[in-house]
C-alpha atoms as a PDB file:
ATOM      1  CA  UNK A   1      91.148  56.551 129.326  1.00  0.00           C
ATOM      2  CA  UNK A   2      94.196  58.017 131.083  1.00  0.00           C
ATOM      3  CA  UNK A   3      96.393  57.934 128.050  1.00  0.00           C
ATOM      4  CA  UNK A   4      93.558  59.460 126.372  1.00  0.00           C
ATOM      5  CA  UNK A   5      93.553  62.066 129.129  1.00  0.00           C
ATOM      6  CA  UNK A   6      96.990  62.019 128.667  1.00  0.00           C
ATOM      7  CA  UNK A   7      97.643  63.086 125.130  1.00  0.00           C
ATOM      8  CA  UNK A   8      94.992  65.537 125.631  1.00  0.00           C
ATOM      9  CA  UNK A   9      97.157  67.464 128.994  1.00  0.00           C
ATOM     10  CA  UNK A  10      99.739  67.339 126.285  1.00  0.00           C
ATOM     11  CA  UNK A  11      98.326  69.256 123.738  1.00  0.00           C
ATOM     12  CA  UNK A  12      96.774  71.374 125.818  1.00  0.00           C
ATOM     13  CA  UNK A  13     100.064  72.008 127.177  1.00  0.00           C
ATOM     14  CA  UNK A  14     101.683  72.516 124.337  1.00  0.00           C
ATOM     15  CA  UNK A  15      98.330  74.957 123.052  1.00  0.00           C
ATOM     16  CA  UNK A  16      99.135  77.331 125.945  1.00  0.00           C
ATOM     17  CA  UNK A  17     103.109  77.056 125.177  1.00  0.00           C
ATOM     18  CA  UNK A  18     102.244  78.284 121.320  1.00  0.00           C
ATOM     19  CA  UNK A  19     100.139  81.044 122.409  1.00  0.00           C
ATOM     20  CA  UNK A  20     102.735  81.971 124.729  1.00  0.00           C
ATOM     21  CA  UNK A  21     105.585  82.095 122.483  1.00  0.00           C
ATOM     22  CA  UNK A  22     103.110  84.319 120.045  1.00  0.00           C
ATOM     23  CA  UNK A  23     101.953  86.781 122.696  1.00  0.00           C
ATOM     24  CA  UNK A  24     105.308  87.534 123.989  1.00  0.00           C
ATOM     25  CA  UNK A  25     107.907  87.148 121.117  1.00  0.00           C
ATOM     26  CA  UNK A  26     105.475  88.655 118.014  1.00  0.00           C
ATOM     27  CA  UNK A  27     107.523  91.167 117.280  1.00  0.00           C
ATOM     28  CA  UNK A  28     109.887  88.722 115.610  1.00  0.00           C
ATOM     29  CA  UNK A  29     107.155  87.675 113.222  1.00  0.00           C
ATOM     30  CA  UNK A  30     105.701  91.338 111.810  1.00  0.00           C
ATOM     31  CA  UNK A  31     108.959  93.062 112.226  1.00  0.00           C
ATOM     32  CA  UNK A  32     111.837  92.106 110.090  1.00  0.00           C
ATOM     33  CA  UNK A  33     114.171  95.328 110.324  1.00  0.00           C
ATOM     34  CA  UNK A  34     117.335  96.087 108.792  1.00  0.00           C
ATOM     35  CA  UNK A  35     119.906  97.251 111.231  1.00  0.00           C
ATOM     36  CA  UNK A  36     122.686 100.361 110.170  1.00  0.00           C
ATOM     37  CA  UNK A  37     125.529 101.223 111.350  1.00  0.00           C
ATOM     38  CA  UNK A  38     125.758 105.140 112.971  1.00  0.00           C
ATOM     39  CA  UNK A  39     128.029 106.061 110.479  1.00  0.00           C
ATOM     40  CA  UNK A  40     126.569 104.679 107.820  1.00  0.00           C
ATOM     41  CA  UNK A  41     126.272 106.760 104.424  1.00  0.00           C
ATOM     42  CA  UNK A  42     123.296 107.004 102.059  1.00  0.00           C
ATOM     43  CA  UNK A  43     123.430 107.357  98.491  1.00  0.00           C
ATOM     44  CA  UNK A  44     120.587 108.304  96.873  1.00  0.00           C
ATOM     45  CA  UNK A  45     120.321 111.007  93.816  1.00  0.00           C
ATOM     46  CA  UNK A  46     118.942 114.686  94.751  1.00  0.00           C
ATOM     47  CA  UNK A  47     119.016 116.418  97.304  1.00  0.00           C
ATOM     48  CA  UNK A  48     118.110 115.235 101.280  1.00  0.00           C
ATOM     49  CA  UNK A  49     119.363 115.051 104.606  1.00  0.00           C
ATOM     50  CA  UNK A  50     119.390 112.877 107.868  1.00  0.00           C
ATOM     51  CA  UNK A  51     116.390 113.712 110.343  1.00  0.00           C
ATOM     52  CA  UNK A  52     116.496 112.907 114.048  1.00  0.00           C
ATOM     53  CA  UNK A  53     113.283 113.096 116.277  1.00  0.00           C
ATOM     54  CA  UNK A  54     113.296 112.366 120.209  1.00  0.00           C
ATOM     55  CA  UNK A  55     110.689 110.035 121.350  1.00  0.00           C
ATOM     56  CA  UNK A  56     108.927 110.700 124.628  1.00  0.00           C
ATOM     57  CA  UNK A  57     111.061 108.162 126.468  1.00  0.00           C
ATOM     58  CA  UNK A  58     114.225 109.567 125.160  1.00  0.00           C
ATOM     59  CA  UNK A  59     114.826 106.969 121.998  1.00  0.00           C
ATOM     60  CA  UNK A  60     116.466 108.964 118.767  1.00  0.00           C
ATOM     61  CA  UNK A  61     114.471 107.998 115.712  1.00  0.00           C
ATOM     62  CA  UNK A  62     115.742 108.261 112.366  1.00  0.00           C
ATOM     63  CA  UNK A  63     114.554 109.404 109.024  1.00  0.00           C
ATOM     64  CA  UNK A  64     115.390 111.085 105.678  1.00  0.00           C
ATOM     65  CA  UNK A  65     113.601 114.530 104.289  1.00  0.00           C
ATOM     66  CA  UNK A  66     114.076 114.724 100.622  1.00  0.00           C
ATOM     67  CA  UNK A  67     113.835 118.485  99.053  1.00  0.00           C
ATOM     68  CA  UNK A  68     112.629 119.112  95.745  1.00  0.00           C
ATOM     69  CA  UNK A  69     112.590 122.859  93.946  1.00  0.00           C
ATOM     70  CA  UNK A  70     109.331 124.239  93.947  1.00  0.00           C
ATOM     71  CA  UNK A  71     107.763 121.959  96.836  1.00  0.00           C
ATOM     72  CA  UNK A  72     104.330 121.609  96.684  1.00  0.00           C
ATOM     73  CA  UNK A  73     104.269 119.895  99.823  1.00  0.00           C
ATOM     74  CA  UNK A  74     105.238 116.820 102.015  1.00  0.00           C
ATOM     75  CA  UNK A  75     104.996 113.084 101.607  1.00  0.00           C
ATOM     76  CA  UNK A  76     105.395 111.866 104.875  1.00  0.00           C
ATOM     77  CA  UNK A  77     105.936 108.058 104.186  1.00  0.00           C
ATOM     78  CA  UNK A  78     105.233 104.944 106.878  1.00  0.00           C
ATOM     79  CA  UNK A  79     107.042 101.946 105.061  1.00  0.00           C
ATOM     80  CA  UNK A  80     106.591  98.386 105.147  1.00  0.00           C
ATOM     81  CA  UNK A  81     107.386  95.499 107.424  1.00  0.00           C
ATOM     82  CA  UNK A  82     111.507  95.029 106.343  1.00  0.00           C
ATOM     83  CA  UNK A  83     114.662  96.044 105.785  1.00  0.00           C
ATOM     84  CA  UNK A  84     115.503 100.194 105.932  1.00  0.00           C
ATOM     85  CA  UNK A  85     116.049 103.687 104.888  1.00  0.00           C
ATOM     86  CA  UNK A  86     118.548 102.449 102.770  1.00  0.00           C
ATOM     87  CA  UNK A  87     116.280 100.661 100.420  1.00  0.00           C
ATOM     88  CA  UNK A  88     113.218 102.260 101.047  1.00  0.00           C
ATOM     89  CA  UNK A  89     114.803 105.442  99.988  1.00  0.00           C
ATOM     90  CA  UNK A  90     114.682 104.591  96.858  1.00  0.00           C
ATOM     91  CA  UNK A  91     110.953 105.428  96.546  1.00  0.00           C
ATOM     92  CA  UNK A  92     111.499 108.927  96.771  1.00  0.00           C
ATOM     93  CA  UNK A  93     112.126 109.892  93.486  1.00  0.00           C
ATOM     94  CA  UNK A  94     108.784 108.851  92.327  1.00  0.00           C
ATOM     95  CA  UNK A  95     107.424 111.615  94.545  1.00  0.00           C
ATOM     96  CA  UNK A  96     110.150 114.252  94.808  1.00  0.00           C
ATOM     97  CA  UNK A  97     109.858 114.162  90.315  1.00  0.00           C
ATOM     98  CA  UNK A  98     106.105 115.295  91.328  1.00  0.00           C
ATOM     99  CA  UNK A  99     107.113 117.983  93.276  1.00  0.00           C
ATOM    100  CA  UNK A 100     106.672 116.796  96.701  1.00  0.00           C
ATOM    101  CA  UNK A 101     109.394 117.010  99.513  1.00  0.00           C
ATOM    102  CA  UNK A 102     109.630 113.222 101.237  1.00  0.00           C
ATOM    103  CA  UNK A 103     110.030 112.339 104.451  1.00  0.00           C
ATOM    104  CA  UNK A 104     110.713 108.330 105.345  1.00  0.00           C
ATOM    105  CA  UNK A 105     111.124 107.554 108.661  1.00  0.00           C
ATOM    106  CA  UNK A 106     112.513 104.088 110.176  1.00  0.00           C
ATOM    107  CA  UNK A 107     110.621 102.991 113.215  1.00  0.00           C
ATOM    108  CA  UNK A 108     112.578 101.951 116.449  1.00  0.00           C
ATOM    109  CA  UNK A 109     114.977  99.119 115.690  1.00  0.00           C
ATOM    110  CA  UNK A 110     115.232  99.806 112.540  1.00  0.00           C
ATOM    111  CA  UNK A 111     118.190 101.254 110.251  1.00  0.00           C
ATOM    112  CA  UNK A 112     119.949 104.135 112.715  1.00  0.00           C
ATOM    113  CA  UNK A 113     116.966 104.474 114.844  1.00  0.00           C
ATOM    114  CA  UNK A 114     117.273 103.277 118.830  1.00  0.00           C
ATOM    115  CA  UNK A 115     115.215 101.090 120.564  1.00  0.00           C
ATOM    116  CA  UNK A 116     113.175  98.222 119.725  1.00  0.00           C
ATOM    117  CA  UNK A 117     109.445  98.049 118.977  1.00  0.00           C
ATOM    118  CA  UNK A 118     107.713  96.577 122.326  1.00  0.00           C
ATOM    119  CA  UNK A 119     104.309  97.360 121.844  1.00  0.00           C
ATOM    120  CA  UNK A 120     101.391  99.170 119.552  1.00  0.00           C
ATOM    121  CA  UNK A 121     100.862 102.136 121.398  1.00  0.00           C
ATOM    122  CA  UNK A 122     104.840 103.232 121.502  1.00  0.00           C
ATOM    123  CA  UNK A 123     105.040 102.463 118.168  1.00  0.00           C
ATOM    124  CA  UNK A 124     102.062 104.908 117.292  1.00  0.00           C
ATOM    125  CA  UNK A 125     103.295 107.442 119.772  1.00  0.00           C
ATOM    126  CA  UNK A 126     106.690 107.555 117.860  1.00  0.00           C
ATOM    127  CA  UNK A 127     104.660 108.376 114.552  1.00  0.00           C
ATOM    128  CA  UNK A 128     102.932 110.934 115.630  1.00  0.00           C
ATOM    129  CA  UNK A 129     106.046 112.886 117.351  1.00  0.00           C
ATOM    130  CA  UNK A 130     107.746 113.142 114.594  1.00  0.00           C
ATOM    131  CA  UNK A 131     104.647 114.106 112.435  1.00  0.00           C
ATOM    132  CA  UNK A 132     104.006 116.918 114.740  1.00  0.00           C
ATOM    133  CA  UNK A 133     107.717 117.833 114.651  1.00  0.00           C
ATOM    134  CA  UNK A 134     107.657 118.686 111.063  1.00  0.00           C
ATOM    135  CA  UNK A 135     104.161 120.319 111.389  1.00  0.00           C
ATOM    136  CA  UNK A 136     106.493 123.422 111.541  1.00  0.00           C
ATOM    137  CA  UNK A 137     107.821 122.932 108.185  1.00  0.00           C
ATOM    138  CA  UNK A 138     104.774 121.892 106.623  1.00  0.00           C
ATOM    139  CA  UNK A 139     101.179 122.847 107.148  1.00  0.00           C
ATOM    140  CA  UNK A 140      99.047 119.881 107.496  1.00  0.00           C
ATOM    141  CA  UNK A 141      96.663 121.194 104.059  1.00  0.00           C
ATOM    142  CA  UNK A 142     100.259 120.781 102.069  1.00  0.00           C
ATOM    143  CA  UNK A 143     100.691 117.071 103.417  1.00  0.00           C
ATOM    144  CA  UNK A 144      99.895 113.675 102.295  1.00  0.00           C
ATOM    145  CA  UNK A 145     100.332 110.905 104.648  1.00  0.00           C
ATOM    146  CA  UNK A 146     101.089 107.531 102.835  1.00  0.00           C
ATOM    147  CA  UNK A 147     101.420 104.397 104.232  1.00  0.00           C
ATOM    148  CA  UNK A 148     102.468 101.384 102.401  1.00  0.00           C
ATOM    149  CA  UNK A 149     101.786  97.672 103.824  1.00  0.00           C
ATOM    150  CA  UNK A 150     102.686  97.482 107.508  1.00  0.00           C
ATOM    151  CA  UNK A 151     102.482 101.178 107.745  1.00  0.00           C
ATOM    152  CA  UNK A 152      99.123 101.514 106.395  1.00  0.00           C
ATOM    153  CA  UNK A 153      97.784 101.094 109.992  1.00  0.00           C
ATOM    154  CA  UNK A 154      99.778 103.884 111.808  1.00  0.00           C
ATOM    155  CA  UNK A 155      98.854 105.881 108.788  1.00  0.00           C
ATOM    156  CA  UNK A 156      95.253 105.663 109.200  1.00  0.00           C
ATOM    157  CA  UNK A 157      95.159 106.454 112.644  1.00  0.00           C
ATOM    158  CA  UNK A 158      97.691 108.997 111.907  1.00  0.00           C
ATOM    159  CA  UNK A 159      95.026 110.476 109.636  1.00  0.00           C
ATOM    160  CA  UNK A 160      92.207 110.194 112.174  1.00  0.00           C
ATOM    161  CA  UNK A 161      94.234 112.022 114.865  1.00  0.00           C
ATOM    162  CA  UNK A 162      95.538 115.281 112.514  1.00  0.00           C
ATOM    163  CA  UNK A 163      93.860 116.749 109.111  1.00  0.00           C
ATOM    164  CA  UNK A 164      95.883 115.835 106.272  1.00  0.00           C
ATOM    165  CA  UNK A 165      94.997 117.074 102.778  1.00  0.00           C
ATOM    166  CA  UNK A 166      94.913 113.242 101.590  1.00  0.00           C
ATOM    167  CA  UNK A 167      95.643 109.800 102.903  1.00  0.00           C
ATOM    168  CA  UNK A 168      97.324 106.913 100.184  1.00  0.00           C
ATOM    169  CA  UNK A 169      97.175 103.044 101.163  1.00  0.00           C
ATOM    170  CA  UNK A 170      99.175 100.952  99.264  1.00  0.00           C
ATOM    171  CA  UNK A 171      98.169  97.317  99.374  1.00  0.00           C
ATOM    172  CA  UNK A 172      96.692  98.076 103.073  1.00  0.00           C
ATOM    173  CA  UNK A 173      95.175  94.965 105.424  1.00  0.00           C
ATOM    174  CA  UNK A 174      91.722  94.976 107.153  1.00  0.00           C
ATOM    175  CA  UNK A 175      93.212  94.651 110.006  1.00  0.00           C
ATOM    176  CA  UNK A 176      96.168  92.969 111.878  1.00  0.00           C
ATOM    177  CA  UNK A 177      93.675  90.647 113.895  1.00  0.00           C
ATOM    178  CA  UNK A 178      92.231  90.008 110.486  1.00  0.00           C
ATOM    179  CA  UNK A 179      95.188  88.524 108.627  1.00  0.00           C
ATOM    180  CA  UNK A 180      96.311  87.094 111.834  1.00  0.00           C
ATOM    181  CA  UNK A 181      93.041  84.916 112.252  1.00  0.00           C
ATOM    182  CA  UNK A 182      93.744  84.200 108.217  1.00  0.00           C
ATOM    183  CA  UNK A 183      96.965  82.796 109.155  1.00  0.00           C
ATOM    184  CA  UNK A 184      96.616  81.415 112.222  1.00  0.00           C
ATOM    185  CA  UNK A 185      93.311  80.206 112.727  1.00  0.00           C
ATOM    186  CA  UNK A 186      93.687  78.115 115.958  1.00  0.00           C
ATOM    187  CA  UNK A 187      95.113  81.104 117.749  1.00  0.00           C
ATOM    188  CA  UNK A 188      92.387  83.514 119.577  1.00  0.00           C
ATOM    189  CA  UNK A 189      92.586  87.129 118.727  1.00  0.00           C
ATOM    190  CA  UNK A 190      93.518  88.388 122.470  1.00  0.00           C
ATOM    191  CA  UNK A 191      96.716  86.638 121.625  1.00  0.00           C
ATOM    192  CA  UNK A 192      97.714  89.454 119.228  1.00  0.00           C
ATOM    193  CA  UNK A 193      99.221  92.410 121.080  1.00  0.00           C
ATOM    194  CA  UNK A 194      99.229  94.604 117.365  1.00  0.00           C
ATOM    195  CA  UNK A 195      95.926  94.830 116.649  1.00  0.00           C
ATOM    196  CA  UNK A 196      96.072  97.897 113.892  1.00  0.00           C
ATOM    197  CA  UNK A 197      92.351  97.869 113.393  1.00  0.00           C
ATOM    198  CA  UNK A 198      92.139 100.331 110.008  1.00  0.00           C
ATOM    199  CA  UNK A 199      88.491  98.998 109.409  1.00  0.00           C
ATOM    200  CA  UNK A 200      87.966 100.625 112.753  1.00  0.00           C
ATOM    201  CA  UNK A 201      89.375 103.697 112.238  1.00  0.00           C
ATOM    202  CA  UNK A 202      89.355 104.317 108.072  1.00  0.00           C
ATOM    203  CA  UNK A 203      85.846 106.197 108.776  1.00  0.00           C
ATOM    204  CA  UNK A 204      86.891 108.453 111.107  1.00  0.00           C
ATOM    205  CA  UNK A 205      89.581 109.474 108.377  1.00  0.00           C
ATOM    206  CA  UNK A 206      88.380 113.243 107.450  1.00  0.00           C
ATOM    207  CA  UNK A 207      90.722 113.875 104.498  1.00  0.00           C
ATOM    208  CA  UNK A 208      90.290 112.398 101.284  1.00  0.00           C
ATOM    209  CA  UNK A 209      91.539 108.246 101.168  1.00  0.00           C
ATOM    210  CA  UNK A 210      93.081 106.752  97.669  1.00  0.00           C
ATOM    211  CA  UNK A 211      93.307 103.064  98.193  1.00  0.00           C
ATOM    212  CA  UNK A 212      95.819 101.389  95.844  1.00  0.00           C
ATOM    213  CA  UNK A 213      96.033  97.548  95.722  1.00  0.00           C
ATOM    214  CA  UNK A 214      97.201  94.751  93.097  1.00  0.00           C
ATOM    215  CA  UNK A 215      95.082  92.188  92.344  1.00  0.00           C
ATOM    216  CA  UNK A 216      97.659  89.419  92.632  1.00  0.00           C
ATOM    217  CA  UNK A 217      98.993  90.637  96.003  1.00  0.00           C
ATOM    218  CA  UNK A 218     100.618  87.148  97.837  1.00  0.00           C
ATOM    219  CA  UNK A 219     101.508  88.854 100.958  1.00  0.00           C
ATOM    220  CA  UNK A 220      98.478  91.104 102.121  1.00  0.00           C
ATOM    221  CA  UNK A 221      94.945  89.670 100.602  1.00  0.00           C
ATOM    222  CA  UNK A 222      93.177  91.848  97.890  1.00  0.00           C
ATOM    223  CA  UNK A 223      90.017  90.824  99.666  1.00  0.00           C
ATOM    224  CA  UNK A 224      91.194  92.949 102.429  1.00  0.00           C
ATOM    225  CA  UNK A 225      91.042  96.162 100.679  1.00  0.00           C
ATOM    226  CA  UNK A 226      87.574  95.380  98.878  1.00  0.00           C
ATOM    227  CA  UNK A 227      86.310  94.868 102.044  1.00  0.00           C
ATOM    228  CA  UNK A 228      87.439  98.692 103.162  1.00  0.00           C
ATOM    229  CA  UNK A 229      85.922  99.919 100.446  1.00  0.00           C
ATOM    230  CA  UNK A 230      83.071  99.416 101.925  1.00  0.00           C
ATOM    231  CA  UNK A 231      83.542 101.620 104.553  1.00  0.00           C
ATOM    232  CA  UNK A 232      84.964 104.724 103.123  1.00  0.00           C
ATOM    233  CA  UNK A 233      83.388 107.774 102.362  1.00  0.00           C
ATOM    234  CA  UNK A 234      81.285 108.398  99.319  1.00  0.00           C
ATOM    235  CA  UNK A 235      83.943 110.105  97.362  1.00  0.00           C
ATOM    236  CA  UNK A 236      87.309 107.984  98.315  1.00  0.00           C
ATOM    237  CA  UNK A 237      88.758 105.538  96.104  1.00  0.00           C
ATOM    238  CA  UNK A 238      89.866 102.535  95.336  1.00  0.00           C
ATOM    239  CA  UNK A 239      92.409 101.822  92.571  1.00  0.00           C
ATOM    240  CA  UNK A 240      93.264  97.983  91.584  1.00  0.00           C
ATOM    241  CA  UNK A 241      96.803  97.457  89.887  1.00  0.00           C
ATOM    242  CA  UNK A 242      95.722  94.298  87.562  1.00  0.00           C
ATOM    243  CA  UNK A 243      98.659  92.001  87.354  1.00  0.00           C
ATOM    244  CA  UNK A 244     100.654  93.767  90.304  1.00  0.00           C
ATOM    245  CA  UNK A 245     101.817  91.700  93.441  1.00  0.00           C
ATOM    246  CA  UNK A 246     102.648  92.811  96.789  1.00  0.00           C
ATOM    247  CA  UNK A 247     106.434  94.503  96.273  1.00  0.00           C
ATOM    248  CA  UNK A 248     107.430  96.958  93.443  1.00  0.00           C
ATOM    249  CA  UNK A 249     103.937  99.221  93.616  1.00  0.00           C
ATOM    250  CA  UNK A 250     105.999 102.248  93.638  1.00  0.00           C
ATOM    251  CA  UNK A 251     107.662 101.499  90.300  1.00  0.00           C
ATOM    252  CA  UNK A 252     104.230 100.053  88.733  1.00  0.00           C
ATOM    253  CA  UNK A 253     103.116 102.158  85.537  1.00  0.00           C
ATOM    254  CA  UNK A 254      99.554 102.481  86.529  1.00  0.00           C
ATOM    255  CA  UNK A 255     100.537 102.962  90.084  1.00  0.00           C
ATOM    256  CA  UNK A 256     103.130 106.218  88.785  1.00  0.00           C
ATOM    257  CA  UNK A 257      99.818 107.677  86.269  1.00  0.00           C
ATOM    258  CA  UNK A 258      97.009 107.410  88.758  1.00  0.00           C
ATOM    259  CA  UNK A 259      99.490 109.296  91.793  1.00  0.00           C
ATOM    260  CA  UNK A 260     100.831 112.132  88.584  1.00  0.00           C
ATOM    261  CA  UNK A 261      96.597 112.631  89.066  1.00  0.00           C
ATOM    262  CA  UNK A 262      96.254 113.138  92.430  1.00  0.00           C
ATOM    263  CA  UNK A 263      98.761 114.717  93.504  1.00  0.00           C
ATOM    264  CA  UNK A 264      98.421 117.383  90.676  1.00  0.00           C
END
């Protein structure tokens, strides 16, 4: 009986040393940033320039506006989980050829922006700055917020907060505590200090949603976004990308026909 009681002080132990480790160093698992240099130069085709936005706390945050002739509006793009404006810039020309001006911005740690990500609430904060910072460029019935994997969440509750003239998801999760629970089942959900609950807050989205989602997705379950459908409005959509996995959406065929539509 005592080594029984034992083995089981262990694990317990052991338990509480795991969920440790998870509450307080998280940001190592959902945030995998790419780090640039100040000086460093970005070559993309077209025309743009280097953004900076102060955060409340006095942290610089970094982004790129690309211009297009004739804008018909904004794109104001929350990327995914890694790397940095210097890949993610990339996607730009899919939009800008549409006649939309883009805006990318790199969230605290990442690329030439200060700081670190600490905790959900700064990191939503920071969004919604420099949304409201280009607010004076861009009227919000000329801007579409789009938010692709990680940055689906912030973009939803960007969306509930402001009045966009539409909201995109790319391959968007239920929630954070919802793949979280997927993946680690033995760890409860106060654990998680990142919550991003879009099944919470996708109905209180006023502006049209366009869901976008590949049926072979290996990072983010499909099931996820089937079960948001459920909770948008009447006349949102859902759009499934047969074949398409989790990276490369942008430069899908379907993906590039169905956006030529809506953003029309």
């Amino acid at each position: 009986m005592k080594v029984v009681l034992i083995v089981v002080g262990v694990v317990a132990a052991l338990y509480v040393l795991l969920c440790g480790v998870l509450y307080f160093k998280q940001e190592k698992l959902l945030f995998a940033p790419t780090h640039l240099p100040a000086g460093y130069q970005f070559h993309f085709p077209g025309q743009f320039e280097e953004r900076w936005t102060t955060a409340a706390d006095g942290t610089r945050l970094h982004g790129l506006l690309f211009k297009t002739p004739n804008s018909k509006g904004l794109i104001f793009y929350l990327h995914g989980n890694g790397g940095a404006l210097d890949s993610w810039g990339d996607a730009a020309a899919t939009y800008t050829a549409l006649h939309y001006d883009v805006f990318l911005l790199d969230y605290r740690g990442y690329g030439k922006s200060g700081g670190t990500i600490s905790n959900q609430a700064q990191m939503l904060a920071d969004v919604d700055t420099v949304y409201q910072r280009l607010q004076s460029e861009y009227p919000e019935n000329r801007t579409v917020i789009l938010g692709y994997s990680l940055g689906t969440g912030p973009a939803t509750w960007l969306a509930v907060h402001h009045h966009p003239r539409l909201l995109i998801l790319q391959a968007p999760y239920f929630s954070m505590r919802d793949m979280a629970t997927r993946l680690y089942p033995f760890v409860p959900g106060f654990v998680l200090r990142y919550p991003m609950p879009t099944n919470e807050l996708i109905g209180q989205v006023g502006a049209p949603i366009v869901l976008f989602h590949g049926d072979h997705d290996e990072v983010i379950d499909y099931n996820s976004t089937l079960r948001l459908k459920a909770l948008l409005k009447p006349t949102d959509k859902l759009i499934v990308l047969p074949g398409a996995r989790h990276n490369g959406m942008t430069d899908n065929p379907q993906y590039r026909r169905e956006l030529a539509k809506l953003l029309e």
